[in-house]
C-alpha atoms as a PDB file:
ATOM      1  CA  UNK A   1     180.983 -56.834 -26.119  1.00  0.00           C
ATOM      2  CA  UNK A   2     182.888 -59.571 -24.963  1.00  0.00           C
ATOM      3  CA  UNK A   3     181.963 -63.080 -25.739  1.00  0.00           C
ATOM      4  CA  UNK A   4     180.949 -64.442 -21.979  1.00  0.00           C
ATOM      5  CA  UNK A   5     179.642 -60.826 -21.501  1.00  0.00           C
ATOM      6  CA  UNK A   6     176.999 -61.378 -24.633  1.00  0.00           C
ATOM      7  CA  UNK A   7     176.335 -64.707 -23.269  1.00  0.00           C
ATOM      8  CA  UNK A   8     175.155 -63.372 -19.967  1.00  0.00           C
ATOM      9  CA  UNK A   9     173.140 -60.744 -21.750  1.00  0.00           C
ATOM     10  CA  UNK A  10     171.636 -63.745 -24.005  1.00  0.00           C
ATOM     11  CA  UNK A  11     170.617 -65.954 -20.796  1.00  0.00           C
ATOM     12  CA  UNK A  12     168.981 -62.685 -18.981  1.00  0.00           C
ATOM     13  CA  UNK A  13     167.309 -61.620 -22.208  1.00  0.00           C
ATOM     14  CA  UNK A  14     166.290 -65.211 -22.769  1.00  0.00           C
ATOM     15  CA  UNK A  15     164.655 -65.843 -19.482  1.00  0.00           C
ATOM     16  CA  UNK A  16     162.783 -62.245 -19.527  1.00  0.00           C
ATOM     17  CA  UNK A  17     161.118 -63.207 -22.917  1.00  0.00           C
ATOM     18  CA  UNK A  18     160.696 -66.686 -21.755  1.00  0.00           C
ATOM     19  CA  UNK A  19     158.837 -65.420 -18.247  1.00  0.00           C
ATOM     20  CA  UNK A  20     157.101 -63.078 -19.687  1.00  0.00           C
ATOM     21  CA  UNK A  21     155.603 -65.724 -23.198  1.00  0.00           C
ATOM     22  CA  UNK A  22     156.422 -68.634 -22.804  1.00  0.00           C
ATOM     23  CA  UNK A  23     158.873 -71.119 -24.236  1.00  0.00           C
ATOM     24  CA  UNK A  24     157.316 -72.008 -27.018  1.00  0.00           C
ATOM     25  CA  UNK A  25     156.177 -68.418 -28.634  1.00  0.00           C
ATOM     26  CA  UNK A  26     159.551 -66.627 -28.558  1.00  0.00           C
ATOM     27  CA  UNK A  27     161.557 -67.092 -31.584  1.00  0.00           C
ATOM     28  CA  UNK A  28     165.575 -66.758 -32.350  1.00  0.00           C
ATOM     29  CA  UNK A  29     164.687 -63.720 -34.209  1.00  0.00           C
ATOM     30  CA  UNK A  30     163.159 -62.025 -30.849  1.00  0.00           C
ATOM     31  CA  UNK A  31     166.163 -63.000 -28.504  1.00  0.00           C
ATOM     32  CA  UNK A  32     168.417 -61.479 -30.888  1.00  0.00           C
ATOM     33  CA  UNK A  33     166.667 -58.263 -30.916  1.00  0.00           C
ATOM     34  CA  UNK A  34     165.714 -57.964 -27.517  1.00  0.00           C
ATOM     35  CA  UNK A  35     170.091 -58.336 -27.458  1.00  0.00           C
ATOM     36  CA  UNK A  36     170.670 -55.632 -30.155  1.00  0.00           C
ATOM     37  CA  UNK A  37     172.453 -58.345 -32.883  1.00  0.00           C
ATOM     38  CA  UNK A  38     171.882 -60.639 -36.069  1.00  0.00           C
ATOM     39  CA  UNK A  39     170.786 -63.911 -35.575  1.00  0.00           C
ATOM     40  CA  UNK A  40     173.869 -65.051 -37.102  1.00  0.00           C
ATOM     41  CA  UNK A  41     175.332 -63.605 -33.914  1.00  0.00           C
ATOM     42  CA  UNK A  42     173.461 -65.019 -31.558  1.00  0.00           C
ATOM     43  CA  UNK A  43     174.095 -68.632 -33.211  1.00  0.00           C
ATOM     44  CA  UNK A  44     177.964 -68.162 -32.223  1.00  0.00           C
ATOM     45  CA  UNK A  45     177.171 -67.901 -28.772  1.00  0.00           C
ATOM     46  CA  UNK A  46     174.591 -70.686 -28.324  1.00  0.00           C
ATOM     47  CA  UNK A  47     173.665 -73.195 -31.016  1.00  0.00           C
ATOM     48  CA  UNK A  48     169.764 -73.912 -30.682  1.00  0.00           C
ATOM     49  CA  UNK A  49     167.113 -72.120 -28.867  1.00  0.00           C
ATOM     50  CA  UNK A  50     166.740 -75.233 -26.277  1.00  0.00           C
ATOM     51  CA  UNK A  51     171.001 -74.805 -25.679  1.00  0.00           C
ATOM     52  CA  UNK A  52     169.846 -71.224 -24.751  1.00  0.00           C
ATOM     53  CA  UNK A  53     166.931 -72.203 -22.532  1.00  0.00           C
ATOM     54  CA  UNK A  54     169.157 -74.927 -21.110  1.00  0.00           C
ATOM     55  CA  UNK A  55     171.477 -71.786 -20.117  1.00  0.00           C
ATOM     56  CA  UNK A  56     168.835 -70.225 -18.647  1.00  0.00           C
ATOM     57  CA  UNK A  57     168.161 -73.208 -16.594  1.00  0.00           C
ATOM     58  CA  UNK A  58     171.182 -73.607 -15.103  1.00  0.00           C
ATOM     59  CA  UNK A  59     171.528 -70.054 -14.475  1.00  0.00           C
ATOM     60  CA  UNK A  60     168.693 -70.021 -12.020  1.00  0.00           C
ATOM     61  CA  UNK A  61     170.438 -72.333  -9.652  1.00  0.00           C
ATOM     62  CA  UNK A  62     173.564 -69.823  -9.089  1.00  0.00           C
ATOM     63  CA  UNK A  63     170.809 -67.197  -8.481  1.00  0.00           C
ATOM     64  CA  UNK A  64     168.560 -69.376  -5.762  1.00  0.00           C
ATOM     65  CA  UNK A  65     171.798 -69.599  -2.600  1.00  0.00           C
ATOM     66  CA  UNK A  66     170.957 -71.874  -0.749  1.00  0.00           C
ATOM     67  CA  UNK A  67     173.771 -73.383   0.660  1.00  0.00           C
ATOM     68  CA  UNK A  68     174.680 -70.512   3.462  1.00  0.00           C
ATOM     69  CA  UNK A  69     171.107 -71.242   4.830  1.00  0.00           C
ATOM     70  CA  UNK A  70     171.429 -74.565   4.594  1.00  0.00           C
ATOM     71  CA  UNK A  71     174.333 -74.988   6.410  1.00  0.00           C
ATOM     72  CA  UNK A  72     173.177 -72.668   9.404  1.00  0.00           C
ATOM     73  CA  UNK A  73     170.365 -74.831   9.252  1.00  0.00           C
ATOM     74  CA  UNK A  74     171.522 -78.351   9.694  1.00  0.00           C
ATOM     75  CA  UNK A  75     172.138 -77.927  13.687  1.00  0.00           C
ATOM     76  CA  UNK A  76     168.707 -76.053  14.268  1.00  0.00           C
ATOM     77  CA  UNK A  77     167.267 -78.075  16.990  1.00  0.00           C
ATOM     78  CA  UNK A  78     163.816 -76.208  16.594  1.00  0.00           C
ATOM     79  CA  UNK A  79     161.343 -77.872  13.624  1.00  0.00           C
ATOM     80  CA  UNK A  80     159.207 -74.885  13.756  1.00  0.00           C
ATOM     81  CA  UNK A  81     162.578 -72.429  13.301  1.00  0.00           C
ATOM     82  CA  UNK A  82     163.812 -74.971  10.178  1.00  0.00           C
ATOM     83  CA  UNK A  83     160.314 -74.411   8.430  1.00  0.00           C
ATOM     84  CA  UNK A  84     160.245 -70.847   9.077  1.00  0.00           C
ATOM     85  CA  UNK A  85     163.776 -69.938   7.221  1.00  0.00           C
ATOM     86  CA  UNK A  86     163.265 -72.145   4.258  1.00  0.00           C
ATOM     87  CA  UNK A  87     159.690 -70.561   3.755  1.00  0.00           C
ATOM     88  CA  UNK A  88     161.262 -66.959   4.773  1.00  0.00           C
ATOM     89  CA  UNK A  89     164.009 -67.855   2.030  1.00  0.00           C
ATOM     90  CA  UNK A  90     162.120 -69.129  -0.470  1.00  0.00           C
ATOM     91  CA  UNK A  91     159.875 -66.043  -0.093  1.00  0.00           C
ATOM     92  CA  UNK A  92     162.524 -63.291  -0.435  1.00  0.00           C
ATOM     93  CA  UNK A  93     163.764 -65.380  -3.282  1.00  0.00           C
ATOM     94  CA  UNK A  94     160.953 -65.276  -5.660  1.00  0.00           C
ATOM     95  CA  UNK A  95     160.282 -61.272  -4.505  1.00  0.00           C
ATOM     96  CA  UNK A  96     163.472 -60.532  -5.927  1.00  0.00           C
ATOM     97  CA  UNK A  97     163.353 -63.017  -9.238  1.00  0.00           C
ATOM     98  CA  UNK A  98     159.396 -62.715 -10.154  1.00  0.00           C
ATOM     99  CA  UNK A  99     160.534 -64.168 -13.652  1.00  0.00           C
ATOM    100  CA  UNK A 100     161.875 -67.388 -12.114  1.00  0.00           C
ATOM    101  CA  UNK A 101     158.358 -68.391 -10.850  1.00  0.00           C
ATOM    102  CA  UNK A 102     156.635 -67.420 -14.374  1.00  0.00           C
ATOM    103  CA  UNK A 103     159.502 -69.586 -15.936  1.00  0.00           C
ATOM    104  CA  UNK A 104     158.369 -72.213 -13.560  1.00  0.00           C
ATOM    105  CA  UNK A 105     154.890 -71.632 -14.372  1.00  0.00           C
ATOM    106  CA  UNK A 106     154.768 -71.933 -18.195  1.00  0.00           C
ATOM    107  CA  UNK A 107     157.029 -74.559 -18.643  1.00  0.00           C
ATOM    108  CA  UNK A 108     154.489 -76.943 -16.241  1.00  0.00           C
ATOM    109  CA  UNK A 109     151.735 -75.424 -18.441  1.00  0.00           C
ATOM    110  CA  UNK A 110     153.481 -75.975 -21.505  1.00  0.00           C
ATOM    111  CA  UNK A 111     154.298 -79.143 -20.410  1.00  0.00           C
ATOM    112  CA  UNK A 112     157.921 -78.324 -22.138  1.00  0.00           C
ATOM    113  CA  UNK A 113     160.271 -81.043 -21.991  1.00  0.00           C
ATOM    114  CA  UNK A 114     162.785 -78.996 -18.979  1.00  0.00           C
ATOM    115  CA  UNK A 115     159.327 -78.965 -17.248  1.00  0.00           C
ATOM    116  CA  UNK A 116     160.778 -81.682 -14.690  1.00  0.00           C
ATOM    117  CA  UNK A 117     164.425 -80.879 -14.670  1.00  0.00           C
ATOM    118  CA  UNK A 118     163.615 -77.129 -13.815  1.00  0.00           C
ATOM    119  CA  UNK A 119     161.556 -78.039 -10.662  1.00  0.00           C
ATOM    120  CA  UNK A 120     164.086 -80.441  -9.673  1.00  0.00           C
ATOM    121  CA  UNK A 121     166.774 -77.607 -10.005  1.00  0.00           C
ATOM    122  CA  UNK A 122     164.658 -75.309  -8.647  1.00  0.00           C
ATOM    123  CA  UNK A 123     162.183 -77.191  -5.850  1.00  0.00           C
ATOM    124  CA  UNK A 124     164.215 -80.052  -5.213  1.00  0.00           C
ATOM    125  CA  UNK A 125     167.119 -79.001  -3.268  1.00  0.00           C
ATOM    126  CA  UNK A 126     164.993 -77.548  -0.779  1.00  0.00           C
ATOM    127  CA  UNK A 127     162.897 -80.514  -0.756  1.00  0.00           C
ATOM    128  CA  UNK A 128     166.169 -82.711  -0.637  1.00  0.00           C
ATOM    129  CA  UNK A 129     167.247 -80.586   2.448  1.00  0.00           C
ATOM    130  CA  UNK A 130     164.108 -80.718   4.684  1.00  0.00           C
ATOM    131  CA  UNK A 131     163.799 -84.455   3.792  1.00  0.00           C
ATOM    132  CA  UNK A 132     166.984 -84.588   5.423  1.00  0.00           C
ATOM    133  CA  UNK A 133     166.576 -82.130   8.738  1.00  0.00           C
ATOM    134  CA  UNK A 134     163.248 -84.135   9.527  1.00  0.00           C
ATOM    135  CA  UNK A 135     164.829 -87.398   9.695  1.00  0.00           C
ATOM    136  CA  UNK A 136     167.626 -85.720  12.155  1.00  0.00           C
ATOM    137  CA  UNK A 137     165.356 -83.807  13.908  1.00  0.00           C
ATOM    138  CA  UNK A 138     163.158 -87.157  14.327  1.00  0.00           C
ATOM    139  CA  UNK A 139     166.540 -89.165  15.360  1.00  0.00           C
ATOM    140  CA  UNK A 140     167.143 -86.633  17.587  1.00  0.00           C
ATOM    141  CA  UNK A 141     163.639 -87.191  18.920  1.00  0.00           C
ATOM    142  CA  UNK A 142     162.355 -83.797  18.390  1.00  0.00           C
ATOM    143  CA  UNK A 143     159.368 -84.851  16.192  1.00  0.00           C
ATOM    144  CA  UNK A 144     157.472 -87.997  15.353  1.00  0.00           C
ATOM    145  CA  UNK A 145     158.081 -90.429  11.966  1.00  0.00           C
ATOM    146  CA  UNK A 146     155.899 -89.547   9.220  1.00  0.00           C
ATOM    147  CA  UNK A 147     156.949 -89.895   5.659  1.00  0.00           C
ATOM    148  CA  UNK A 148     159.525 -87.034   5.594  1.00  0.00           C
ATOM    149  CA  UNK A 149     159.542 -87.026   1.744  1.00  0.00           C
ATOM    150  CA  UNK A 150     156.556 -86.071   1.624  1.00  0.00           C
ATOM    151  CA  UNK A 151     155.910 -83.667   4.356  1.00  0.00           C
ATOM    152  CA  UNK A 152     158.740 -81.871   2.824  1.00  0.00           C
ATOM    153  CA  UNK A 153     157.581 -82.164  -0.416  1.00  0.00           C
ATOM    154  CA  UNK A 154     153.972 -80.605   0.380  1.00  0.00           C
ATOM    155  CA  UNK A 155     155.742 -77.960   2.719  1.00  0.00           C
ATOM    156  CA  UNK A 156     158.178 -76.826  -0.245  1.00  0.00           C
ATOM    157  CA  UNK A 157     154.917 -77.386  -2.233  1.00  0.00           C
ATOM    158  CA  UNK A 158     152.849 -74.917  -0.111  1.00  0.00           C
ATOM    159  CA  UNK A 159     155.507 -71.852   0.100  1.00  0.00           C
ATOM    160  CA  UNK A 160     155.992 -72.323  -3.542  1.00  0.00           C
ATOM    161  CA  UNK A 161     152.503 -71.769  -4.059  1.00  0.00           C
ATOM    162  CA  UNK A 162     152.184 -68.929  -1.828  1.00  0.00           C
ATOM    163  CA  UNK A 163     154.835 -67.176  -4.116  1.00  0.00           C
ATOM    164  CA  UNK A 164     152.669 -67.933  -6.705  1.00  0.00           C
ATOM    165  CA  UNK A 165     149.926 -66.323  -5.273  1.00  0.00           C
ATOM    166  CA  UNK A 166     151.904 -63.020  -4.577  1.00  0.00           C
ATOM    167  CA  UNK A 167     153.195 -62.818  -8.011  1.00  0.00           C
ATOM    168  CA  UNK A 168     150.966 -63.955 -10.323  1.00  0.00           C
ATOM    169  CA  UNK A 169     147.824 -64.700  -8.854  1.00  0.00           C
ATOM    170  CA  UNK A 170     147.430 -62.029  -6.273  1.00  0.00           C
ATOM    171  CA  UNK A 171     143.611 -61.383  -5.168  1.00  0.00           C
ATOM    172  CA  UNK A 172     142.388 -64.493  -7.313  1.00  0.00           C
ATOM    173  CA  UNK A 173     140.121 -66.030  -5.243  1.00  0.00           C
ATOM    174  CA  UNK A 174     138.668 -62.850  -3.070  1.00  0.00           C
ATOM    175  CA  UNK A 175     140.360 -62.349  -0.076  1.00  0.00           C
ATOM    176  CA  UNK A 176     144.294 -61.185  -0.809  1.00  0.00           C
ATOM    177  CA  UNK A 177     146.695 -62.298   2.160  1.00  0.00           C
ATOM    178  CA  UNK A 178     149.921 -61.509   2.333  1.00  0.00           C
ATOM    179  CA  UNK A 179     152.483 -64.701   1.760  1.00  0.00           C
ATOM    180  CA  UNK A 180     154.213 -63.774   5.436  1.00  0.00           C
ATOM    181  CA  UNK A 181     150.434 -64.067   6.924  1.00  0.00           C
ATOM    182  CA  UNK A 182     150.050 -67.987   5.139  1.00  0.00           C
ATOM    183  CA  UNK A 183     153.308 -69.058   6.364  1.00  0.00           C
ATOM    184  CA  UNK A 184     152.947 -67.674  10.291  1.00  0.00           C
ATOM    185  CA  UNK A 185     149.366 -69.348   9.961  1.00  0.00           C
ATOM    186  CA  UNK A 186     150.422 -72.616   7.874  1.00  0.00           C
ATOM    187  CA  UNK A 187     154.093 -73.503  10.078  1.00  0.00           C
ATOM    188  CA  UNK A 188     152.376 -74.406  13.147  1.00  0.00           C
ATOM    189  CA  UNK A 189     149.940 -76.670  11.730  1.00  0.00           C
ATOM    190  CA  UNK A 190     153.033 -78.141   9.780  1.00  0.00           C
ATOM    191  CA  UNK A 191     154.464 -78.238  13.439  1.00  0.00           C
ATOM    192  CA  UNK A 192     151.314 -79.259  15.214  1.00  0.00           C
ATOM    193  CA  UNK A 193     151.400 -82.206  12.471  1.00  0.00           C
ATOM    194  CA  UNK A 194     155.402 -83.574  13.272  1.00  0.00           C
ATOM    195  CA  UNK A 195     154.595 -83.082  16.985  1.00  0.00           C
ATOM    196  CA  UNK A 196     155.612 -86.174  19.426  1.00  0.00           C
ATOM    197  CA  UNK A 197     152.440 -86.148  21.894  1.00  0.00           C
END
């Protein structure tokens, strides 16, 4: 195998066992099995377990594309159409990459050091982006001045959580709904809330 082609198979090795245990409980020895070569080997390719989980890290943001929505997004004149795509995006996203959101999970847990700089990788940019769209759309006078930071951050904060739910926590507290079903019933009170009256 070719040097950028074990690499790749180190990073998606890495963030399976890191998903699926945590950080802290796999060991060199395991990523280099779950790869089929020596520890020895896998040293050439990355010099320290945290090199490999800062690998993984960066990884994720190549896998989140975001930018295509994004930039159909920064003309939408409808708030309630904005809200929907991010939370429809960020959705789809964690259906197909269940491992990102349990990488997510245990490194908050875990309190690991990446802790922050993976939710900033991960979370921020979409938090950074609706920030943005609610000051235009309020300049625009499509909705009233709140604190945009943090409406964005709880609204990012609230899809994230219903991917959570979905994935890891599904039928927790009684009653399972469907993530789809909390957004449709969540946007409008998001809406409702940036409303000029």
């Amino acid at each position: 195998m070719i040097s950028e082609d074990r690499k790749k198979q180190i990073i998606y090795e890495a963030m399976r066992l890191f998903a699926h245990y945590g950080y802290d409980v796999v060991t060199i020895k395991q990523l280099a099995d779950a790869c089929g070569i020596s520890e020895p080997a896998l040293y050439r390719h990355f010099p320290s377990k945290e090199a490999i989980y800062g690998a993984v890290l960066e990884s994720l943001k190549s896998t989140l594309d975001y930018m295509p929505l994004f930039e159909h997004l920064k003309t939408e004149s409808e708030p309630g159409a904005v809200l929907m795509a991010l939370a429809s995006h960020i959705l789809d996203f964690f259906n197909r990459h269940r491992e990102t959101y349990r990488l997510l999970l245990y490194s908050t847990l875990r309190e690991h050091s990446k802790a922050r700089k993976i939710f900033r990788e991960v979370r921020g940019p979409y938090v950074d982006f609706l920030t943005q769209q609610l000051d235009r759309l309020h300049a625009e006078g499509k909705i009233r001045k709140k604190n945009n930071e943090i409406t964005a951050r709880c609204f990012v904060g609230m899809v994230f959580d219903c991917a959570l739910s979905s994935s890891l926590w599904r039928g927790f507290q009684g009653q399972v709904y469907e993530p789809e079903e909390i957004i449709a019933n969540n946007v409008p009170i998001f809406i409702e809330g940036l409303s000029i009256r």
